[in-house]
N, C-alpha and C. Protein backbone atom coordinates (compact mmCIF):
# COMPACT_ATOMS: atom_id res chain seq x y z
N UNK A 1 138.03 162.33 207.01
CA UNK A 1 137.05 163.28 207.46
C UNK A 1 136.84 164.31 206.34
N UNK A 2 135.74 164.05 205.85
CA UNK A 2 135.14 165.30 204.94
C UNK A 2 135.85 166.85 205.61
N UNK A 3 135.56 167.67 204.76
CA UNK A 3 134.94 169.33 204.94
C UNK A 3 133.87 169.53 205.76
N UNK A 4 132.36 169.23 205.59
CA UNK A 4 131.56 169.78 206.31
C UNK A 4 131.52 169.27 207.53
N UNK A 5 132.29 167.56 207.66
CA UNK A 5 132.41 166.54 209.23
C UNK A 5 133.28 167.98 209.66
N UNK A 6 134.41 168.49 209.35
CA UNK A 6 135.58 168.87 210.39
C UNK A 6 134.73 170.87 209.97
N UNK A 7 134.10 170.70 209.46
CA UNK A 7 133.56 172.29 209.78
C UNK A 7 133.14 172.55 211.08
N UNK A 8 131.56 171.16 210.84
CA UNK A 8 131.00 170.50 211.81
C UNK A 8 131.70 170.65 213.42
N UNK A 9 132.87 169.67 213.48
CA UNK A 9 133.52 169.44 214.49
C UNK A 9 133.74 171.05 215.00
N UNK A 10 134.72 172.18 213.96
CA UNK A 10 135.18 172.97 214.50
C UNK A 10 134.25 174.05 215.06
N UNK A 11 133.17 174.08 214.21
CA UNK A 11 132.17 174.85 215.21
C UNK A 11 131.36 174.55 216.39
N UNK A 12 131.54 173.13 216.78
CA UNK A 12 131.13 172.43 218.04
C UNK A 12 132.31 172.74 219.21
N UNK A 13 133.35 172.84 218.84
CA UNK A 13 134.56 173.63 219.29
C UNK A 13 134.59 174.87 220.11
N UNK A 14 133.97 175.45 218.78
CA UNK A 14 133.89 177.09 218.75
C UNK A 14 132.69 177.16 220.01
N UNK A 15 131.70 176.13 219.73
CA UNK A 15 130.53 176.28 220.56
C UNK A 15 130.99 176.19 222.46
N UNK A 16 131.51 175.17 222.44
CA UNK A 16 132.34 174.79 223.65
C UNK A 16 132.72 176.22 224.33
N UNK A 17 133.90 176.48 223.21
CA UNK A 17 134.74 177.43 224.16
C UNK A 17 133.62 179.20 224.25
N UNK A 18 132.66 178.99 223.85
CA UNK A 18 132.14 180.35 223.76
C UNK A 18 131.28 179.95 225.16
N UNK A 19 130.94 178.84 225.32
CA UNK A 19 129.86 179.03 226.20
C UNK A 19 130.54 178.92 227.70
N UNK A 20 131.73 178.33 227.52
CA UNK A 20 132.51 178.72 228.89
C UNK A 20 133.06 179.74 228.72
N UNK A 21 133.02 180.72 227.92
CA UNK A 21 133.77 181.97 228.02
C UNK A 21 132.70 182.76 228.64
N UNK A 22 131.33 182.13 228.56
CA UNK A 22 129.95 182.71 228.68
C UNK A 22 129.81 182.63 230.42
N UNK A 23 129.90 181.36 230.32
CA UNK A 23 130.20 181.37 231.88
C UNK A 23 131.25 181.79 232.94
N UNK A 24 132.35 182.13 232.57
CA UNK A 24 133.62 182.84 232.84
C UNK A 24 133.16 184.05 232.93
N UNK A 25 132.97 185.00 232.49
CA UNK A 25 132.15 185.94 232.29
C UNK A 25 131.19 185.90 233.40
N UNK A 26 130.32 185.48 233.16
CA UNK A 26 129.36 185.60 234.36
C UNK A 26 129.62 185.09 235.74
N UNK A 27 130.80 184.38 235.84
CA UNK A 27 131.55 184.66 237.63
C UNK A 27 132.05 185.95 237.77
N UNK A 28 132.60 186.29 236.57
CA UNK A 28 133.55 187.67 236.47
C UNK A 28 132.69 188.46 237.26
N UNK A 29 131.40 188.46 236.47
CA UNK A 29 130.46 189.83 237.06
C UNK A 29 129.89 189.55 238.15
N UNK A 30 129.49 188.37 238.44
CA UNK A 30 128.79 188.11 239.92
C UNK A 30 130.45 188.65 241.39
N UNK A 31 131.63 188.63 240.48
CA UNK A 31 132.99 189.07 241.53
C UNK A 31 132.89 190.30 241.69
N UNK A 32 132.64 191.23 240.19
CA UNK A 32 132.60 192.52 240.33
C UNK A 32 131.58 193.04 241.39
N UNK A 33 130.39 192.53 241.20
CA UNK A 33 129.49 193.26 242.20
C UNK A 33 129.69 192.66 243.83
N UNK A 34 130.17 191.59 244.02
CA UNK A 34 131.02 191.28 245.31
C UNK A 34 131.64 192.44 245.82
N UNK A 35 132.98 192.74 245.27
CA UNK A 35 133.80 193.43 245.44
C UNK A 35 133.51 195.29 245.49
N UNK A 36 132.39 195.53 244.74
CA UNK A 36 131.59 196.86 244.59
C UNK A 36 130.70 196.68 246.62
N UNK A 37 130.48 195.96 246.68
CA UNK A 37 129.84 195.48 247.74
C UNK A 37 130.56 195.75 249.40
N UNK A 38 131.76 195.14 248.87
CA UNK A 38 132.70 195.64 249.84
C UNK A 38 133.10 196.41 250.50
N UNK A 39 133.21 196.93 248.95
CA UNK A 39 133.90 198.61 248.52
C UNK A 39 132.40 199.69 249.83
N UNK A 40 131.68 199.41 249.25
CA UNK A 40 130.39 199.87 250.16
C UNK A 40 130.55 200.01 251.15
N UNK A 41 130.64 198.73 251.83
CA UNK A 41 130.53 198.67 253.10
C UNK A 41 131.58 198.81 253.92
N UNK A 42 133.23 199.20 253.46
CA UNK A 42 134.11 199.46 254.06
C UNK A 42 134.08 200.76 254.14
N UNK A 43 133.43 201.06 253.08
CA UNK A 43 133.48 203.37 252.92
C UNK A 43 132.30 203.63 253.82
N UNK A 44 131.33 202.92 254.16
CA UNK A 44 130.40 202.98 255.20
C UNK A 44 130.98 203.15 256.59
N UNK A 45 131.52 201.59 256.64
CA UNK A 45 132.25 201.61 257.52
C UNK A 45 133.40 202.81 258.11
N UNK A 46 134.36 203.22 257.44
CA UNK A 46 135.05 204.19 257.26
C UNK A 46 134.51 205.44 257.81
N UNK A 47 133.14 205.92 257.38
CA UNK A 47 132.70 207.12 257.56
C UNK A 47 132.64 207.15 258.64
N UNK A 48 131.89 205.89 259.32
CA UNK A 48 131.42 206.00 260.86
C UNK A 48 132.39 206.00 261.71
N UNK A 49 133.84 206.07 261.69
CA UNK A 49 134.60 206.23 262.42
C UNK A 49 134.80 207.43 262.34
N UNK A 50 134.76 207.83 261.26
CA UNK A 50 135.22 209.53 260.97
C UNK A 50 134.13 210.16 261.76
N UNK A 51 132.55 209.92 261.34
CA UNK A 51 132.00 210.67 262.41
C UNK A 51 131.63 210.35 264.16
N UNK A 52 132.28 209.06 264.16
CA UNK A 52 132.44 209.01 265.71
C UNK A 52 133.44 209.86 266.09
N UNK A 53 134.62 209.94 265.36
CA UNK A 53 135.72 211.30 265.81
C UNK A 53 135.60 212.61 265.66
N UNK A 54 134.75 212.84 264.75
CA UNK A 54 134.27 214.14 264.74
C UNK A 54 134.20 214.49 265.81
N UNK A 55 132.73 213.75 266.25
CA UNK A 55 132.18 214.20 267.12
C UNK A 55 132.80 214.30 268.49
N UNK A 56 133.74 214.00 268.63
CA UNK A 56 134.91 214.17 269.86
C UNK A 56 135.17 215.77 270.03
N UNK A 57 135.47 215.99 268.95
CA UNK A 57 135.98 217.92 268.39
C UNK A 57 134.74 218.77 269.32
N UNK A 58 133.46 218.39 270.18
CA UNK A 58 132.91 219.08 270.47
C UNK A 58 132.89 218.90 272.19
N UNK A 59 132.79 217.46 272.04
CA UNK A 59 133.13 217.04 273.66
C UNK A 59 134.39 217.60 273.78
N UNK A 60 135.74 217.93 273.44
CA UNK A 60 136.90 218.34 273.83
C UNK A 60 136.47 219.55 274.33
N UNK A 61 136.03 220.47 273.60
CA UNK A 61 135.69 222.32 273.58
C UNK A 61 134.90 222.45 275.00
N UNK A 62 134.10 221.32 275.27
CA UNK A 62 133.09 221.55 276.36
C UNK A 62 133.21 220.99 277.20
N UNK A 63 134.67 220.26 277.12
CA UNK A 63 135.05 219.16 278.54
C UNK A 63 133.98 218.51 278.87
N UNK A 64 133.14 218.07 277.57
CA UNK A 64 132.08 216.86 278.07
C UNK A 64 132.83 215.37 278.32
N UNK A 65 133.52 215.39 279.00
CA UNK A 65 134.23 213.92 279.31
C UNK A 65 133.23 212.21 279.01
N UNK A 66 132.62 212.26 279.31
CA UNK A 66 131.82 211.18 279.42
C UNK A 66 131.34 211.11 277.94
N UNK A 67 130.82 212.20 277.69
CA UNK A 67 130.52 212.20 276.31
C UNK A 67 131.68 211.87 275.02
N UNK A 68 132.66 212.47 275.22
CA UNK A 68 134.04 211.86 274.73
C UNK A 68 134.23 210.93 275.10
N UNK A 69 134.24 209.97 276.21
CA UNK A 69 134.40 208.67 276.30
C UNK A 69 133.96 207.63 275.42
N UNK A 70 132.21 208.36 275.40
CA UNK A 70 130.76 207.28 274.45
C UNK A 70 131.96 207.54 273.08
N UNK A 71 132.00 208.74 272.93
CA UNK A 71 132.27 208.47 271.19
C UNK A 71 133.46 208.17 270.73
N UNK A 72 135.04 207.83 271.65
CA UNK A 72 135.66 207.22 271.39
C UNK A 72 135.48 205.75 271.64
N UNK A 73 134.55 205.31 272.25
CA UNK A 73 134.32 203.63 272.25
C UNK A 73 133.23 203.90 271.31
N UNK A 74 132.43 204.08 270.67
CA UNK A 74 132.05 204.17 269.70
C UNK A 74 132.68 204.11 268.01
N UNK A 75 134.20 205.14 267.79
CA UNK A 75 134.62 204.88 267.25
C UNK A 75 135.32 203.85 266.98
N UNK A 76 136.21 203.18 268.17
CA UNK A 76 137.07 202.45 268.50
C UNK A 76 135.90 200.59 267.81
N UNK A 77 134.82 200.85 268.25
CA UNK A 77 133.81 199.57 268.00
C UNK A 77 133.68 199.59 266.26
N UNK A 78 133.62 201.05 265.44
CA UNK A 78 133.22 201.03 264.24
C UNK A 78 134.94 200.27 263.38
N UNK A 79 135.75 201.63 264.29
CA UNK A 79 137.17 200.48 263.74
C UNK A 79 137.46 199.06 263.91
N UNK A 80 137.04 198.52 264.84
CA UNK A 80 137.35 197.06 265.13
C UNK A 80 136.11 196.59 263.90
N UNK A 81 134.97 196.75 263.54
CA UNK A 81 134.51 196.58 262.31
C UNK A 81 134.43 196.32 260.92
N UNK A 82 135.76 197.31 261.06
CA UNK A 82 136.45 198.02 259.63
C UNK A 82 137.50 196.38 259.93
N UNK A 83 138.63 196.37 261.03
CA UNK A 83 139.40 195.77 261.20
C UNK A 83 139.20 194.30 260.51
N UNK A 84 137.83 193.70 261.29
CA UNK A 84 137.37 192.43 260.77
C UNK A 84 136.93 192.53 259.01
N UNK A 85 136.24 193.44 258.86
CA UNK A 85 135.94 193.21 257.44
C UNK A 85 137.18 193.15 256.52
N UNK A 86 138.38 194.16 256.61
CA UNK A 86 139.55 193.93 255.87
C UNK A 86 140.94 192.86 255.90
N UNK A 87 140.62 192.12 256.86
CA UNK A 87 141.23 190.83 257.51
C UNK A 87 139.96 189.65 257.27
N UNK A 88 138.84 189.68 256.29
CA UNK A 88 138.37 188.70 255.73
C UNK A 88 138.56 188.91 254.62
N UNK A 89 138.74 190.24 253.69
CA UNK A 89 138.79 190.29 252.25
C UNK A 89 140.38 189.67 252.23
N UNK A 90 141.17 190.23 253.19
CA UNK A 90 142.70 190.02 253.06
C UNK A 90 142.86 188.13 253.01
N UNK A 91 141.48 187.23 253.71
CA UNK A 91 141.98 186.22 253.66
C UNK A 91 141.55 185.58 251.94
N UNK A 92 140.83 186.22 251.67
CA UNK A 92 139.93 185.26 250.01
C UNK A 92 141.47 185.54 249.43
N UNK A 93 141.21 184.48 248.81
CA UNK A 93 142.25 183.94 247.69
C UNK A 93 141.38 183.81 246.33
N UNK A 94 142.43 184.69 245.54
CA UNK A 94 141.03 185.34 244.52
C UNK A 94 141.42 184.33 243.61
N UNK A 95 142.66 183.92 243.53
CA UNK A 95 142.59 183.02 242.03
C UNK A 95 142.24 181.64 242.17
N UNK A 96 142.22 181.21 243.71
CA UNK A 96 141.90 179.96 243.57
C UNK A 96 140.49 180.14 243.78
N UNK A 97 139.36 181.03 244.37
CA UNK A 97 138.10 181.46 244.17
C UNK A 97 137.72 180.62 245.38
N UNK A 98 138.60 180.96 246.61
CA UNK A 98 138.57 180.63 248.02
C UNK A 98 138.10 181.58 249.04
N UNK A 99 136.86 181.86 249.47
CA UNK A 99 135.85 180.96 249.76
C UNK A 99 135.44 181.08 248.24
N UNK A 100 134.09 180.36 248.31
CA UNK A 100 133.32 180.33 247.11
C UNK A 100 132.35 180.93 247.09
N UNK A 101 132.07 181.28 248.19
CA UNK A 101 131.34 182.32 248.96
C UNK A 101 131.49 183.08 250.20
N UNK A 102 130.81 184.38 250.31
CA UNK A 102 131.55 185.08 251.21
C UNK A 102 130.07 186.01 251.73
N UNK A 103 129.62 186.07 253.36
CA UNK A 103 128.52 187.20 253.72
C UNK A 103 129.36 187.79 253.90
N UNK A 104 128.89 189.52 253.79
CA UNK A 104 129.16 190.62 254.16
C UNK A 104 128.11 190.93 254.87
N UNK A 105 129.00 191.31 256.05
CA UNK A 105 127.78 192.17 257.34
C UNK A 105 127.81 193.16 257.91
């Protein structure tokens, strides 16, 4: 094998491993914004429990009972929310890239 055959070869090499590094890369980032996604919708999630409990702090003061009822089953529905969404991230298996896809709802 010549010089320019095994130059040849090694930059067909080089070509290989760049373009799956290219594509490696671009799962990377299609994960990142997955996971940014999440991140979203669990701090969404999150809030709305916080302000379903808030809002308890006023029904207490005014012995609106019923009204404290709505907004602890209210909260209680946003947590069971929260519950399911972090018991599906908890199931992906990130290195084997299990699911291969995933809705968030």
């Amino acid at each position: 094998m010549n010089a320019a055959t095994q130059q040849s070869s090694s930059l067909a090499a080089l070509n290989d491993q760049l373009n799956k590094l290219i594509e490696l890369s671009q799962s990377a980032g299609s994960l990142i914004g997955f996971l940014l996604q999440v991140w979203e919708e669990m701090e969404g999630e999150l809030n709305a429990v916080l302000t379903d409990l808030n809002n308890c702090e006023g029904n207490v003061d005014s012995l609106n009972l019923p009204e404290l009822q709505r907004n602890l089953n209210l909260a209680n529905q946003d947590w069971q929310t929260l519950v399911g969404l972090c018991n599906s991230i908890a199931s992906i298996k990130y290195n084997q890239a299990s699911p291969a896809k995933a809705v968030i709802q």
